[in-house]
PDB file of N, CA and C in Angstrom:
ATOM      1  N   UNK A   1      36.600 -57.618 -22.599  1.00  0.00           N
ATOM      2  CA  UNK A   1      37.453 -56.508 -23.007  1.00  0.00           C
ATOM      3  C   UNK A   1      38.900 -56.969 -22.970  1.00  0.00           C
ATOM      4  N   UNK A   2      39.722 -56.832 -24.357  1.00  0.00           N
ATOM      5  CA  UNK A   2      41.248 -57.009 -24.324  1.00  0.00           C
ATOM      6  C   UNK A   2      41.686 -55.830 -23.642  1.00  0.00           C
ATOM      7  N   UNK A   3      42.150 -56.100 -22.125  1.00  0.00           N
ATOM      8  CA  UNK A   3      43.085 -54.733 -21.975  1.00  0.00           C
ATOM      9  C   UNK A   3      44.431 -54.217 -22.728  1.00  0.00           C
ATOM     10  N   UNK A   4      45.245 -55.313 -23.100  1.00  0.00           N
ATOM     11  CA  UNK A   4      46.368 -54.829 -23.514  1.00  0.00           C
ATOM     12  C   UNK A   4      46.151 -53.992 -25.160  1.00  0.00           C
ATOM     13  N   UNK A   5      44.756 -54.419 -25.673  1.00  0.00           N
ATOM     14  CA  UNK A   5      44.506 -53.984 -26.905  1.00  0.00           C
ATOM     15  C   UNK A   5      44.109 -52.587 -26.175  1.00  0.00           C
ATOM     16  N   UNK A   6      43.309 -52.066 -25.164  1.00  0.00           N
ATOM     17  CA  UNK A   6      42.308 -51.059 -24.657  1.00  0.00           C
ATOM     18  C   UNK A   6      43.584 -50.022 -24.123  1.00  0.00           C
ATOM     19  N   UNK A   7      44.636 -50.872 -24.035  1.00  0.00           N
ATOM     20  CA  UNK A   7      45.764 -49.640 -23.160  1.00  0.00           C
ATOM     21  C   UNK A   7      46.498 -49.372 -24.566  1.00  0.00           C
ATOM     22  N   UNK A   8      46.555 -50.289 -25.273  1.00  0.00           N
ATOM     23  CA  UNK A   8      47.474 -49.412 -26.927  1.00  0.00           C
ATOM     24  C   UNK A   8      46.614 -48.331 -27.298  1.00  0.00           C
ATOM     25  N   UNK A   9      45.543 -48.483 -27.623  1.00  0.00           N
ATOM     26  CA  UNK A   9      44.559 -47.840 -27.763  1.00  0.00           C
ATOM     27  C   UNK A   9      44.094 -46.210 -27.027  1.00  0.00           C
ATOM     28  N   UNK A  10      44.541 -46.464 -25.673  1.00  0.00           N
ATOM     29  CA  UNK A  10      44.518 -45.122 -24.860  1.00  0.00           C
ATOM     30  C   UNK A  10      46.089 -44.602 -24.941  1.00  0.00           C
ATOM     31  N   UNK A  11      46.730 -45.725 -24.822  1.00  0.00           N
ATOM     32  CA  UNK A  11      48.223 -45.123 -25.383  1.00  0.00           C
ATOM     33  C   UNK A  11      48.082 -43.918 -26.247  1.00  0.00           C
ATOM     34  N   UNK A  12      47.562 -44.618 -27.387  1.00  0.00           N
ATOM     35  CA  UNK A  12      47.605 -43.396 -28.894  1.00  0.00           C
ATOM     36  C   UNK A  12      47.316 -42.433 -28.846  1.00  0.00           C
ATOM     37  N   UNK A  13      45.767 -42.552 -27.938  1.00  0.00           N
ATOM     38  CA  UNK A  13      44.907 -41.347 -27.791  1.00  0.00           C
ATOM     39  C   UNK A  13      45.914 -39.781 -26.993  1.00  0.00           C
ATOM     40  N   UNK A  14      46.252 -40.799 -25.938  1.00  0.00           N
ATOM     41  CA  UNK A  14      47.379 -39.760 -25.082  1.00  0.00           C
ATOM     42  C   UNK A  14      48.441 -39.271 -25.654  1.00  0.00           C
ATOM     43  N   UNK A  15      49.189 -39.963 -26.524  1.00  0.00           N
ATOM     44  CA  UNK A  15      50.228 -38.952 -27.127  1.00  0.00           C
ATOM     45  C   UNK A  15      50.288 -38.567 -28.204  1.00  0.00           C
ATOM     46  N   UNK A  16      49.187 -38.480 -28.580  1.00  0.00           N
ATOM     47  CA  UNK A  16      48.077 -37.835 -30.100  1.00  0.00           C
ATOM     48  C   UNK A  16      47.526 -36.860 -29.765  1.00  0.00           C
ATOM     49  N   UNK A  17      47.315 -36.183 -28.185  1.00  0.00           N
ATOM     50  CA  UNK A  17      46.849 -35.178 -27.832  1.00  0.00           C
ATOM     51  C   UNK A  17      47.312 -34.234 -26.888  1.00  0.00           C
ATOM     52  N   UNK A  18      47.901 -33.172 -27.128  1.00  0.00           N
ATOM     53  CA  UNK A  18      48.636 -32.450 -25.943  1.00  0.00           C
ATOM     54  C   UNK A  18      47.925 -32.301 -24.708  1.00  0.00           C
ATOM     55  N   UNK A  19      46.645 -31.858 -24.561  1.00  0.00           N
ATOM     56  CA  UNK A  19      45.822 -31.769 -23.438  1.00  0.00           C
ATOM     57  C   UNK A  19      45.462 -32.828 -22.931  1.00  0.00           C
ATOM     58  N   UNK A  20      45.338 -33.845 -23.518  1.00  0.00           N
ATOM     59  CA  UNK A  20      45.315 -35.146 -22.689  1.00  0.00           C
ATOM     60  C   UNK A  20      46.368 -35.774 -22.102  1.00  0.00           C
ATOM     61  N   UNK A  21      47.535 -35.498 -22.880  1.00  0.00           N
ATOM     62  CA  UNK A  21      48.709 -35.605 -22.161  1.00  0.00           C
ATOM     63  C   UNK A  21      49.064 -34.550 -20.928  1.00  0.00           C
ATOM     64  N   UNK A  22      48.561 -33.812 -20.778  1.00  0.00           N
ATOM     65  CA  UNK A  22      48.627 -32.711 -19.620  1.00  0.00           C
ATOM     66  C   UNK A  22      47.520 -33.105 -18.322  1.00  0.00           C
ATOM     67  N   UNK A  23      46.417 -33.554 -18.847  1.00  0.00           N
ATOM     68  CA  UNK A  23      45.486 -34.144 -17.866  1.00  0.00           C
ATOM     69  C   UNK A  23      46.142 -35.605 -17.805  1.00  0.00           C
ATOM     70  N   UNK A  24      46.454 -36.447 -18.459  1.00  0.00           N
ATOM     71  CA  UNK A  24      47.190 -38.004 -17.585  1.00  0.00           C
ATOM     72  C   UNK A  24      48.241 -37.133 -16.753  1.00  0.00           C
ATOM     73  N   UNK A  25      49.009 -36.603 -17.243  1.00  0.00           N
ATOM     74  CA  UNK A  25      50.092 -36.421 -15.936  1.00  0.00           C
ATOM     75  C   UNK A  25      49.344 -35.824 -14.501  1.00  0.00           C
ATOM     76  N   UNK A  26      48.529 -34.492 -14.629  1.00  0.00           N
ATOM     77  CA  UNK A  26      48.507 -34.575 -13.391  1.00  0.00           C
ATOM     78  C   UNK A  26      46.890 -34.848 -12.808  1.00  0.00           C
ATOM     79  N   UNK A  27      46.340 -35.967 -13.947  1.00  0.00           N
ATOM     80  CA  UNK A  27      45.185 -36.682 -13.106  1.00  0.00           C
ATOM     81  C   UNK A  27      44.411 -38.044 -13.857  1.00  0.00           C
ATOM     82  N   UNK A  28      45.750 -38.554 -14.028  1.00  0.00           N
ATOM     83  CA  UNK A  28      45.581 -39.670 -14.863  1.00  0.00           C
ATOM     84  C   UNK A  28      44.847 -40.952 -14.904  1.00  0.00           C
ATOM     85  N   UNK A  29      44.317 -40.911 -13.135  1.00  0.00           N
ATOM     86  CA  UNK A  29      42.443 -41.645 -13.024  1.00  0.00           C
ATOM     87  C   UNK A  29      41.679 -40.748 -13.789  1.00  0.00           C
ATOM     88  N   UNK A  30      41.503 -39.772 -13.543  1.00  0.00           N
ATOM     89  CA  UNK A  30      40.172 -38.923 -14.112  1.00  0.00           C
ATOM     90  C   UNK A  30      40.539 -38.826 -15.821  1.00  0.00           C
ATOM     91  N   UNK A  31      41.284 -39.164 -15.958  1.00  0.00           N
ATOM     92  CA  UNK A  31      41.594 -38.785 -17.969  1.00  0.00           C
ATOM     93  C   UNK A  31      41.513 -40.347 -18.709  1.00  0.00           C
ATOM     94  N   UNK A  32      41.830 -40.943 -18.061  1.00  0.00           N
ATOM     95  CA  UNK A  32      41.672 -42.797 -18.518  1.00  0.00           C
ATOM     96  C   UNK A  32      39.842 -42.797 -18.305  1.00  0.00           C
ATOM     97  N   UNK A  33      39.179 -42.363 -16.850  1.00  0.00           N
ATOM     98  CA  UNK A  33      37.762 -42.261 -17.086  1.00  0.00           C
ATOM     99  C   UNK A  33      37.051 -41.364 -18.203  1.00  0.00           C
ATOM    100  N   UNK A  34      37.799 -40.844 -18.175  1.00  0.00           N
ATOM    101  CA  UNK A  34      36.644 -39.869 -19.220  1.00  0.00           C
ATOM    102  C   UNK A  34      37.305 -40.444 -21.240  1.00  0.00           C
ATOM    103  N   UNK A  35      38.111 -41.583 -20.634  1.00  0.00           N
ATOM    104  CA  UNK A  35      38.557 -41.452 -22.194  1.00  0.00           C
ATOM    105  C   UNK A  35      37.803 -43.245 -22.659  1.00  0.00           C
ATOM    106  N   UNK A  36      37.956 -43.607 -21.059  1.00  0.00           N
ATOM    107  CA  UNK A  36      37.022 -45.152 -21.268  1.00  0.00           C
ATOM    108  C   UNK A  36      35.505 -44.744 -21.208  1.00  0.00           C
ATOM    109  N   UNK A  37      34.725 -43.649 -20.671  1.00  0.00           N
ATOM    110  CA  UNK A  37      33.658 -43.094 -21.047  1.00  0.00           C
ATOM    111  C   UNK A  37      33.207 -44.025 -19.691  1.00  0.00           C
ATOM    112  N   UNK A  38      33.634 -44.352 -18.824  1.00  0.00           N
ATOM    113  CA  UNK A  38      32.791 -45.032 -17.505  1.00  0.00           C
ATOM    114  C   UNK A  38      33.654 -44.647 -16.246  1.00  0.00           C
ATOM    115  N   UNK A  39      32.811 -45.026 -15.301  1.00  0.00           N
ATOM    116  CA  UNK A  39      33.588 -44.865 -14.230  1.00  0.00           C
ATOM    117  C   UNK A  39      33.804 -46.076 -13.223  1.00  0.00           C
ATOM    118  N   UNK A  40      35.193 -46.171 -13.219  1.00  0.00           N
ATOM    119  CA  UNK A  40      35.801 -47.990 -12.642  1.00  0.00           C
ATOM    120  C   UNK A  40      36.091 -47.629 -11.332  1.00  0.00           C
ATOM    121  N   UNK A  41      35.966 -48.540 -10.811  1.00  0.00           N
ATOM    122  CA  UNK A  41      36.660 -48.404  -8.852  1.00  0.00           C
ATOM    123  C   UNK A  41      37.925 -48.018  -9.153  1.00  0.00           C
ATOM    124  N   UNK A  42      38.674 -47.374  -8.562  1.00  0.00           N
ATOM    125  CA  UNK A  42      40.102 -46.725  -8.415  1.00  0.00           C
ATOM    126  C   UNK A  42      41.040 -47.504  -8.774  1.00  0.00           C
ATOM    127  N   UNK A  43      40.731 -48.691  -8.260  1.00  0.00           N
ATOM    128  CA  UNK A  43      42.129 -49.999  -8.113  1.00  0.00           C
ATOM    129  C   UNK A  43      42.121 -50.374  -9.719  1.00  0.00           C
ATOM    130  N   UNK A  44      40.855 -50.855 -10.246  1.00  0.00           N
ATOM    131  CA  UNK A  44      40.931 -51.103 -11.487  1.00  0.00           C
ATOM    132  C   UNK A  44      41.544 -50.269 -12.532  1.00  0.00           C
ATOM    133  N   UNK A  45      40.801 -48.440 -11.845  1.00  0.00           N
ATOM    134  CA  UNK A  45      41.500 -47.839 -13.245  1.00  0.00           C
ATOM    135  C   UNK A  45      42.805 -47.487 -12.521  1.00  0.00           C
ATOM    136  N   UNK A  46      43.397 -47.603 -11.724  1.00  0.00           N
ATOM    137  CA  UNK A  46      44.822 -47.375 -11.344  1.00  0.00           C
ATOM    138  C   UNK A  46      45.816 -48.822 -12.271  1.00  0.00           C
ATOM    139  N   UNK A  47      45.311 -49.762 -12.220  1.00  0.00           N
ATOM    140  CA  UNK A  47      45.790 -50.566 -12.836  1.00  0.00           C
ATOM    141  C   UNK A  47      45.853 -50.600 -14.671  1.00  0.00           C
ATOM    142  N   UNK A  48      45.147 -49.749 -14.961  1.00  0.00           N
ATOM    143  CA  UNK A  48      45.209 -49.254 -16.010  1.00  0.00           C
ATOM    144  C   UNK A  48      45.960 -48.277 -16.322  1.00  0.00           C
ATOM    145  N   UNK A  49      45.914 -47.452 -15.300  1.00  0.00           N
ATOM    146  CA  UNK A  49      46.833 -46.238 -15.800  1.00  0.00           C
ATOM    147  C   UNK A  49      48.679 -46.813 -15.804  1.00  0.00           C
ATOM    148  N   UNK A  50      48.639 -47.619 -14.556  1.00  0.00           N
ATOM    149  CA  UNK A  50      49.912 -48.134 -14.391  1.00  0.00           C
ATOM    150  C   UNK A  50      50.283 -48.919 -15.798  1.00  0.00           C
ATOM    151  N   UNK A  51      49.523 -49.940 -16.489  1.00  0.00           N
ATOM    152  CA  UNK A  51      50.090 -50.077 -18.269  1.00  0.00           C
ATOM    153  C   UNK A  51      50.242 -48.806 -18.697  1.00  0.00           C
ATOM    154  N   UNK A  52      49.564 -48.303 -19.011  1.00  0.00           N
ATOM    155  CA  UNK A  52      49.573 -46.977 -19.883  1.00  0.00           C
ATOM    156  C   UNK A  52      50.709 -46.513 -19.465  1.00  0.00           C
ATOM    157  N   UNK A  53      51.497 -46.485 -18.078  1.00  0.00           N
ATOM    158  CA  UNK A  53      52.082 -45.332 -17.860  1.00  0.00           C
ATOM    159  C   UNK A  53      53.956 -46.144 -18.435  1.00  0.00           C
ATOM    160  N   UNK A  54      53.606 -47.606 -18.252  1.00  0.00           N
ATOM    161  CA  UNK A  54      54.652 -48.184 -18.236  1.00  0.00           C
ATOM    162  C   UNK A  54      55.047 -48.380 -20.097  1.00  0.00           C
ATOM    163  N   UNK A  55      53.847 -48.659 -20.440  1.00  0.00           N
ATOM    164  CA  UNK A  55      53.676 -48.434 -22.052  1.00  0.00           C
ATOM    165  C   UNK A  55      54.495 -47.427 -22.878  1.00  0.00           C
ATOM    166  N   UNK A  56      54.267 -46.218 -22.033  1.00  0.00           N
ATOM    167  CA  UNK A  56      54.636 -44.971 -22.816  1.00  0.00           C
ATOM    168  C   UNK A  56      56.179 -44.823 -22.416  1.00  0.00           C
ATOM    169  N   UNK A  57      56.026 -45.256 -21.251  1.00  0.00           N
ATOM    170  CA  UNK A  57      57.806 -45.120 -20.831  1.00  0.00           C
ATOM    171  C   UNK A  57      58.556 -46.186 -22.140  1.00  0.00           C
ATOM    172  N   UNK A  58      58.210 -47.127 -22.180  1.00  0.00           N
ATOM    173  CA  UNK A  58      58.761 -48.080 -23.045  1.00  0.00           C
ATOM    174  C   UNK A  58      58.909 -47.008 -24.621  1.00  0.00           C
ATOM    175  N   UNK A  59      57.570 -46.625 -24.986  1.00  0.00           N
ATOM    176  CA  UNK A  59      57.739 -46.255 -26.156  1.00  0.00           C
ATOM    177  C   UNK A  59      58.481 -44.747 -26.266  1.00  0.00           C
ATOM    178  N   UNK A  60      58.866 -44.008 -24.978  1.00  0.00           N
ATOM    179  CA  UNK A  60      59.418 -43.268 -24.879  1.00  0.00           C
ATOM    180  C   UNK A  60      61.486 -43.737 -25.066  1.00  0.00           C
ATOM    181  N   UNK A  61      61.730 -45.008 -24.442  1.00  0.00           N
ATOM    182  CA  UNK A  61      62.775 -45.376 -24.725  1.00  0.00           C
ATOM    183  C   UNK A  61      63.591 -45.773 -25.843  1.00  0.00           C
ATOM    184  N   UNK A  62      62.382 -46.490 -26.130  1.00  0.00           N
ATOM    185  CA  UNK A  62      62.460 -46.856 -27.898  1.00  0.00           C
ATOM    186  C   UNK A  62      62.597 -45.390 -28.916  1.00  0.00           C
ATOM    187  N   UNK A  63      62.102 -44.596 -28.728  1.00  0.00           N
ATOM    188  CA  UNK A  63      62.079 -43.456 -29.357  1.00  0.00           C
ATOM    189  C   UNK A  63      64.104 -42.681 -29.000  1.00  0.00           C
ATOM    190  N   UNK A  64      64.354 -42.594 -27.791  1.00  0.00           N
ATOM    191  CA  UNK A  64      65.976 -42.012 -27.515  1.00  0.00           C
ATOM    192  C   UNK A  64      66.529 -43.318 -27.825  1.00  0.00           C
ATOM    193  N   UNK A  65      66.219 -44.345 -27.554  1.00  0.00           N
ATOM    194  CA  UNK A  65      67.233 -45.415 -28.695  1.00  0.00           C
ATOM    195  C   UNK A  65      67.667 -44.979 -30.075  1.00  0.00           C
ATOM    196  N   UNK A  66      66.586 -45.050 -30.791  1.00  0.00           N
ATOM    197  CA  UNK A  66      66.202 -44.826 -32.214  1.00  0.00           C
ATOM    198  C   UNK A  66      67.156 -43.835 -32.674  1.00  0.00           C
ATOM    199  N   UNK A  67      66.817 -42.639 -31.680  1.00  0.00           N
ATOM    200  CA  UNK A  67      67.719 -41.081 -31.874  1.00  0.00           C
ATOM    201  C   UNK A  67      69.397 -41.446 -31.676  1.00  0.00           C
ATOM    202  N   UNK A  68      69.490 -42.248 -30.487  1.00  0.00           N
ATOM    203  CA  UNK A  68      70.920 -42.602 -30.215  1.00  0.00           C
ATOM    204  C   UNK A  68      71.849 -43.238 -31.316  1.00  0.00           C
ATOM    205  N   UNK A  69      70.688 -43.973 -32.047  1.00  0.00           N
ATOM    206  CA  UNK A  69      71.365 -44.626 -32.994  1.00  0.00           C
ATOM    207  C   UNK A  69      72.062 -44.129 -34.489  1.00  0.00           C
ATOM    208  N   UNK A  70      71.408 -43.148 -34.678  1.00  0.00           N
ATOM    209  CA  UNK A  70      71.903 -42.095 -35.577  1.00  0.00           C
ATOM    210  C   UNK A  70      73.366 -41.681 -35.010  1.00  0.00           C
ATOM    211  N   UNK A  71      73.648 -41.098 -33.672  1.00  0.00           N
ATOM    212  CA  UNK A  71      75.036 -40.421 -33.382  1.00  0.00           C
ATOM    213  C   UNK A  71      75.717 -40.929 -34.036  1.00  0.00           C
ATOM    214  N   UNK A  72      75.563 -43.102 -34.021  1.00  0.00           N
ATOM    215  CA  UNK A  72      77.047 -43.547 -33.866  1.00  0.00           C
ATOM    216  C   UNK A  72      76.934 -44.363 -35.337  1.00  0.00           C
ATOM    217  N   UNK A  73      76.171 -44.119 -36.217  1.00  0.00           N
ATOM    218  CA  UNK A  73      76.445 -44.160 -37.613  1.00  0.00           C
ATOM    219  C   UNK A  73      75.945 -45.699 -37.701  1.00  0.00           C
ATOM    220  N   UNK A  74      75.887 -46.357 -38.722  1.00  0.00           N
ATOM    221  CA  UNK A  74      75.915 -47.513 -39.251  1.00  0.00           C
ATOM    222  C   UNK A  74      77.441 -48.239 -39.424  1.00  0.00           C
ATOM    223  N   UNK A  75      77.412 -49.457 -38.865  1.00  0.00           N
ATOM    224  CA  UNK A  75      78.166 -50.662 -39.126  1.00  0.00           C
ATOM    225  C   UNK A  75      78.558 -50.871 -40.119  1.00  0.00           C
ATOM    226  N   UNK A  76      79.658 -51.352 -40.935  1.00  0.00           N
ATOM    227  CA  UNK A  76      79.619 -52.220 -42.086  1.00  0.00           C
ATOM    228  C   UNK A  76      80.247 -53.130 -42.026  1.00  0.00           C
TER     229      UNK A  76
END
């Protein structure tokens, strides 16, 4: 199994879905299990959730970049 492919992948799923985004926040072992369809020892899927969680922060930054960049106009 590629994880970093398996965490883009649950990435999408999570912020493609409001209720799943409501279950990762406040039980984001139990929503990575039921979205990998198995059940992993804690440490493993904690280590999963920790990409995922660091993932989304990233793509959350990239996103108020993006926005920031509009305020201050284009260069020429």
């Amino acid at each position: 199994m590629d994880i970093k492919a398996k965490i883009e992948e649950l990435v999408e799923k999570i912020q493609n879905d409001k209720d799943l985004q409501a279950k990762f926040k406040s039980d984001p072992i139990s929503a990575v299990e039921q979205l990998l369809g198995v059940d992993l020892p804690n440490d493993t899927i904690e280590k999963i959730v920790d990409g995922i969680k660091a993932k989304i922060a990233i793509d959350d930054i990239g996103d108020a970049l993006g926005k920031l960049g509009g305020l201050f106009g284009k260069k020429k």
